[in-house]
C-alpha atoms as a PDB file:
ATOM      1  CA  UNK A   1     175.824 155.106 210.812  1.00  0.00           C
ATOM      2  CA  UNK A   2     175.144 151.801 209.019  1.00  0.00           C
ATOM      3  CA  UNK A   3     171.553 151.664 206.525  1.00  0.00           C
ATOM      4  CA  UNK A   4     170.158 148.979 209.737  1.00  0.00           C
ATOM      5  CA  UNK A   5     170.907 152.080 212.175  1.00  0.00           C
ATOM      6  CA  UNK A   6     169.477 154.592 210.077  1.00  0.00           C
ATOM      7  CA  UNK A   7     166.249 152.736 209.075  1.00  0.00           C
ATOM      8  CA  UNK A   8     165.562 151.067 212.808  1.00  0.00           C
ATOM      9  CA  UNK A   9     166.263 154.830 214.493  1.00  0.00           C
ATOM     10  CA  UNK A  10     163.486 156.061 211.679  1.00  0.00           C
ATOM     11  CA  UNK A  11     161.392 152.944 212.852  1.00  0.00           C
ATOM     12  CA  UNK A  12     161.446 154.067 215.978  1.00  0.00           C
ATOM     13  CA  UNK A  13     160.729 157.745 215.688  1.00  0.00           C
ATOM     14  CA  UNK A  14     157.676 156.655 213.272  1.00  0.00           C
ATOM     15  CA  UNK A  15     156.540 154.805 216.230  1.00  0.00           C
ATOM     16  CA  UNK A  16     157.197 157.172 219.185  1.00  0.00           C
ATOM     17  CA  UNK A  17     155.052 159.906 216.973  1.00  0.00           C
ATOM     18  CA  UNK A  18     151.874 157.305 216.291  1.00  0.00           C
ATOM     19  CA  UNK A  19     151.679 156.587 219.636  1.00  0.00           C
ATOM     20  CA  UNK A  20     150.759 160.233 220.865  1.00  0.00           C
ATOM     21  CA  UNK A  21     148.002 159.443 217.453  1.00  0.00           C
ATOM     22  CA  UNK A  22     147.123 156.228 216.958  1.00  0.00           C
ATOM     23  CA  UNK A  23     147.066 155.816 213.141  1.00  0.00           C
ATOM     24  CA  UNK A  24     143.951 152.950 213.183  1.00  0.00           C
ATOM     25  CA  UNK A  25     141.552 155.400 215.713  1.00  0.00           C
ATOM     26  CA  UNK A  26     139.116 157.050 213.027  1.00  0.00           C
ATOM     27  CA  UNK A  27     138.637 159.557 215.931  1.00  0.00           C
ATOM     28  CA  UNK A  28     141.422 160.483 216.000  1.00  0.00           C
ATOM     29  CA  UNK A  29     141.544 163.163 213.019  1.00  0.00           C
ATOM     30  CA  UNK A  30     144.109 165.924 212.315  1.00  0.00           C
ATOM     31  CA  UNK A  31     142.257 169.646 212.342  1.00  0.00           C
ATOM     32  CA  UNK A  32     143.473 169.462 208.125  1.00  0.00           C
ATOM     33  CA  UNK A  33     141.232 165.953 207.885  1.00  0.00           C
ATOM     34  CA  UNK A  34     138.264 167.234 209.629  1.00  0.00           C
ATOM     35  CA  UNK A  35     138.694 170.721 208.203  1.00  0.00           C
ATOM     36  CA  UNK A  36     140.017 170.628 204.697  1.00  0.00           C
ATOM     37  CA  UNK A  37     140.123 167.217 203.445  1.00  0.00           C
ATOM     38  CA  UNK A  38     136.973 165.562 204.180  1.00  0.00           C
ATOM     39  CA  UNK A  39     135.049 169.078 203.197  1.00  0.00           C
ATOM     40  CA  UNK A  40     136.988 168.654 199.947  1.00  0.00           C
ATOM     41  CA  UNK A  41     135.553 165.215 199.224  1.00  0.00           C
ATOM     42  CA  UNK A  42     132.513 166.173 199.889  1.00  0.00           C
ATOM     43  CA  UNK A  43     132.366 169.468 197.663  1.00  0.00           C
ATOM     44  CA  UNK A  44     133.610 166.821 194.790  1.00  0.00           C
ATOM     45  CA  UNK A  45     130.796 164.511 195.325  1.00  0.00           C
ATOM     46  CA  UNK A  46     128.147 167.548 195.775  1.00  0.00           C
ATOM     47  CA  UNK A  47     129.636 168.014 191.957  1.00  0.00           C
ATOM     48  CA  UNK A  48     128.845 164.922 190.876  1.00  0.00           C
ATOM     49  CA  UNK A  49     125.278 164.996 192.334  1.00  0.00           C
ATOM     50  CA  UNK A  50     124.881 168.034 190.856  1.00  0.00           C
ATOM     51  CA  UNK A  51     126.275 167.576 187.698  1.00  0.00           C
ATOM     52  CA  UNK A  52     123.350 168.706 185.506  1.00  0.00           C
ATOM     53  CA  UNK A  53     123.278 171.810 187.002  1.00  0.00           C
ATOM     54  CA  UNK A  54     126.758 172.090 186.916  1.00  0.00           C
ATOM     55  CA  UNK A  55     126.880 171.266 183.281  1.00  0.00           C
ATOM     56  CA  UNK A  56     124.181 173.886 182.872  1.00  0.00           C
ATOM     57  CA  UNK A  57     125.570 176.771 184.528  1.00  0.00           C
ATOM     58  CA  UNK A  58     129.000 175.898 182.557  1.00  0.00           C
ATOM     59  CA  UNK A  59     127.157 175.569 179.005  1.00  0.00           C
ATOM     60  CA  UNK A  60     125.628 179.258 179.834  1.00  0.00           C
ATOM     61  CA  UNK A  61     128.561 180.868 180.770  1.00  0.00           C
ATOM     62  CA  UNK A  62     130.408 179.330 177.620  1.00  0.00           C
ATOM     63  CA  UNK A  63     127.306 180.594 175.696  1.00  0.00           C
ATOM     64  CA  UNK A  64     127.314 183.962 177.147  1.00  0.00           C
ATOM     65  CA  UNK A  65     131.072 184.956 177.629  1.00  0.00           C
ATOM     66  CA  UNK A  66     131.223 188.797 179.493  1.00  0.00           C
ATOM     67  CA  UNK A  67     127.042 189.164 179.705  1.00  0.00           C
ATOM     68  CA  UNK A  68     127.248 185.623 181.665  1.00  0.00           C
ATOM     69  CA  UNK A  69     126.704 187.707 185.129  1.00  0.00           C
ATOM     70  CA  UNK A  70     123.421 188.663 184.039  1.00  0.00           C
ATOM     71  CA  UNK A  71     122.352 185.925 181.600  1.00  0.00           C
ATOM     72  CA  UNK A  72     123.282 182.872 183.939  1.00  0.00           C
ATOM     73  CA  UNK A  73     121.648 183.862 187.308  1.00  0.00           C
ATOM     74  CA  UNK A  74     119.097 181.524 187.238  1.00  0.00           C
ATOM     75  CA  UNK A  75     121.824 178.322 186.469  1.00  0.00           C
ATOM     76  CA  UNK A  76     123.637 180.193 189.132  1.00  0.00           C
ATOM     77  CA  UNK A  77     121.400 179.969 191.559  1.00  0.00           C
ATOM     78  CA  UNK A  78     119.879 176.584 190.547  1.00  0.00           C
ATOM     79  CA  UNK A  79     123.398 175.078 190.859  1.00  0.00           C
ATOM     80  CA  UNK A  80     124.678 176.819 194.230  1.00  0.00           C
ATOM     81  CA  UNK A  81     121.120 175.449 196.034  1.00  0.00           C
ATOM     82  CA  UNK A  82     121.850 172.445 194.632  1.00  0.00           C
ATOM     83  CA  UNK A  83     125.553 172.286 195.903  1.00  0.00           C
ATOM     84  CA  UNK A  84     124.350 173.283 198.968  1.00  0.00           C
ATOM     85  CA  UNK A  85     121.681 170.825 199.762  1.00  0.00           C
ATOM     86  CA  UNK A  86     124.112 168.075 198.738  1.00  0.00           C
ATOM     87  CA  UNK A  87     126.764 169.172 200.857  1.00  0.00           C
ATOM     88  CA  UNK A  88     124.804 169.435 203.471  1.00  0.00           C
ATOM     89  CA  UNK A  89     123.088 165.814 203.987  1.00  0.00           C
ATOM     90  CA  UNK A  90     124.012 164.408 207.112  1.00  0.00           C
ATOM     91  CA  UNK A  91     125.116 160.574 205.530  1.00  0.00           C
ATOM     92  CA  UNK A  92     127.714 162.863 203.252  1.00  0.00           C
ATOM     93  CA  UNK A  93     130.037 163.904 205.954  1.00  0.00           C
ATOM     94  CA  UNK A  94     130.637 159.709 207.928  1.00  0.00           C
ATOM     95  CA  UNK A  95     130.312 158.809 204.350  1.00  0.00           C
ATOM     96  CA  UNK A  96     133.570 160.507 202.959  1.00  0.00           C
ATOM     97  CA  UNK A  97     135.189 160.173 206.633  1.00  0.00           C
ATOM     98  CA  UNK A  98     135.213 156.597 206.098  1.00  0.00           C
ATOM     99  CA  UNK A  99     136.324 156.736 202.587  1.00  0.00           C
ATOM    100  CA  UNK A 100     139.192 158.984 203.497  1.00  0.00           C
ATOM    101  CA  UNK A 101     139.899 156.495 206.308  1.00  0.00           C
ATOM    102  CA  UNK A 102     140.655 153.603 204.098  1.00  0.00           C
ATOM    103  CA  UNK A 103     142.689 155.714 201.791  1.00  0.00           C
ATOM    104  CA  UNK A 104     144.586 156.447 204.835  1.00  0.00           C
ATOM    105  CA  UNK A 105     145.377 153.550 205.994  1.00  0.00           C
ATOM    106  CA  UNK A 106     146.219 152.185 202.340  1.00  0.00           C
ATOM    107  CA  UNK A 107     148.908 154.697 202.402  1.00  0.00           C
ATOM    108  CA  UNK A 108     150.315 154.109 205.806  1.00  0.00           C
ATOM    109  CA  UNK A 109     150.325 150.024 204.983  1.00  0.00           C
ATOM    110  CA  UNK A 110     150.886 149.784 201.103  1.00  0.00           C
ATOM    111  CA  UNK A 111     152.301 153.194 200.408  1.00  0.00           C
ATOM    112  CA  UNK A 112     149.435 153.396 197.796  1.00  0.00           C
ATOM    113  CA  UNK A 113     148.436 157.271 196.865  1.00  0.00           C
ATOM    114  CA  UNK A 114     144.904 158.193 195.736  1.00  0.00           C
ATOM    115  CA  UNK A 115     144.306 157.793 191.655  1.00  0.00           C
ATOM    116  CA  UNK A 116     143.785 160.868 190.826  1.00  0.00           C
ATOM    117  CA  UNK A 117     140.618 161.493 188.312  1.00  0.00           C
ATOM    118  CA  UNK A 118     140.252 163.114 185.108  1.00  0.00           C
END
């Protein structure tokens, strides 16, 4: 098989499987998007709403070491209700949909991957 074979037979099998899921229908989400992905975005920017409370409850248990189960429940619990009622803001949810959306279709047009942070 010749390299125009190969690639227009791979064209066409790319295209057979996006039409049973169209790429461009937001949607139209995988379970792993709705269920795993999107969640995952949205834990990382509870984080970074959080992040003084985060930064506290990290500072204690690098202060504390073995006694940090006792001596950082209040940070503890200060930073999980804080997670929490990030996470769970209604705007959160469409707002990383969309965001994962774009970086979607970036990848399926450009080939472009997601930068990952430091």
């Amino acid at each position: 098989m010749a390299d125009g074979d190969s690639e227009s037979a791979r064209r066409l099998l790319w295209e057979k499987r996006n039409k049973l899921r169209a790429p461009d229908d937001p949607d139209n989400l995988r379970k792993v998007e709705k269920e795993v992905i999107i969640p995952k975005m949205m834990r990382e920017k509870s984080k970074v709403n959080c992040h003084t409370e985060v930064d506290a409850f990290t500072e204690c248990c690098k202060a504390s070491s073995v006694a940090m189960v006792w001596k950082c429940r209040k940070e503890n619990s200060e930073m999980k209700e804080c997670l929490v009622n990030s996470f769970r803001q209604p705007h959160l949810y469409p707002e990383c949909k969309a965001e994962y959306l774009a970086q979607r279709e970036r990848f399926q047009l450009f080939g472009e991957r997601k930068q990952k942070t430091q």
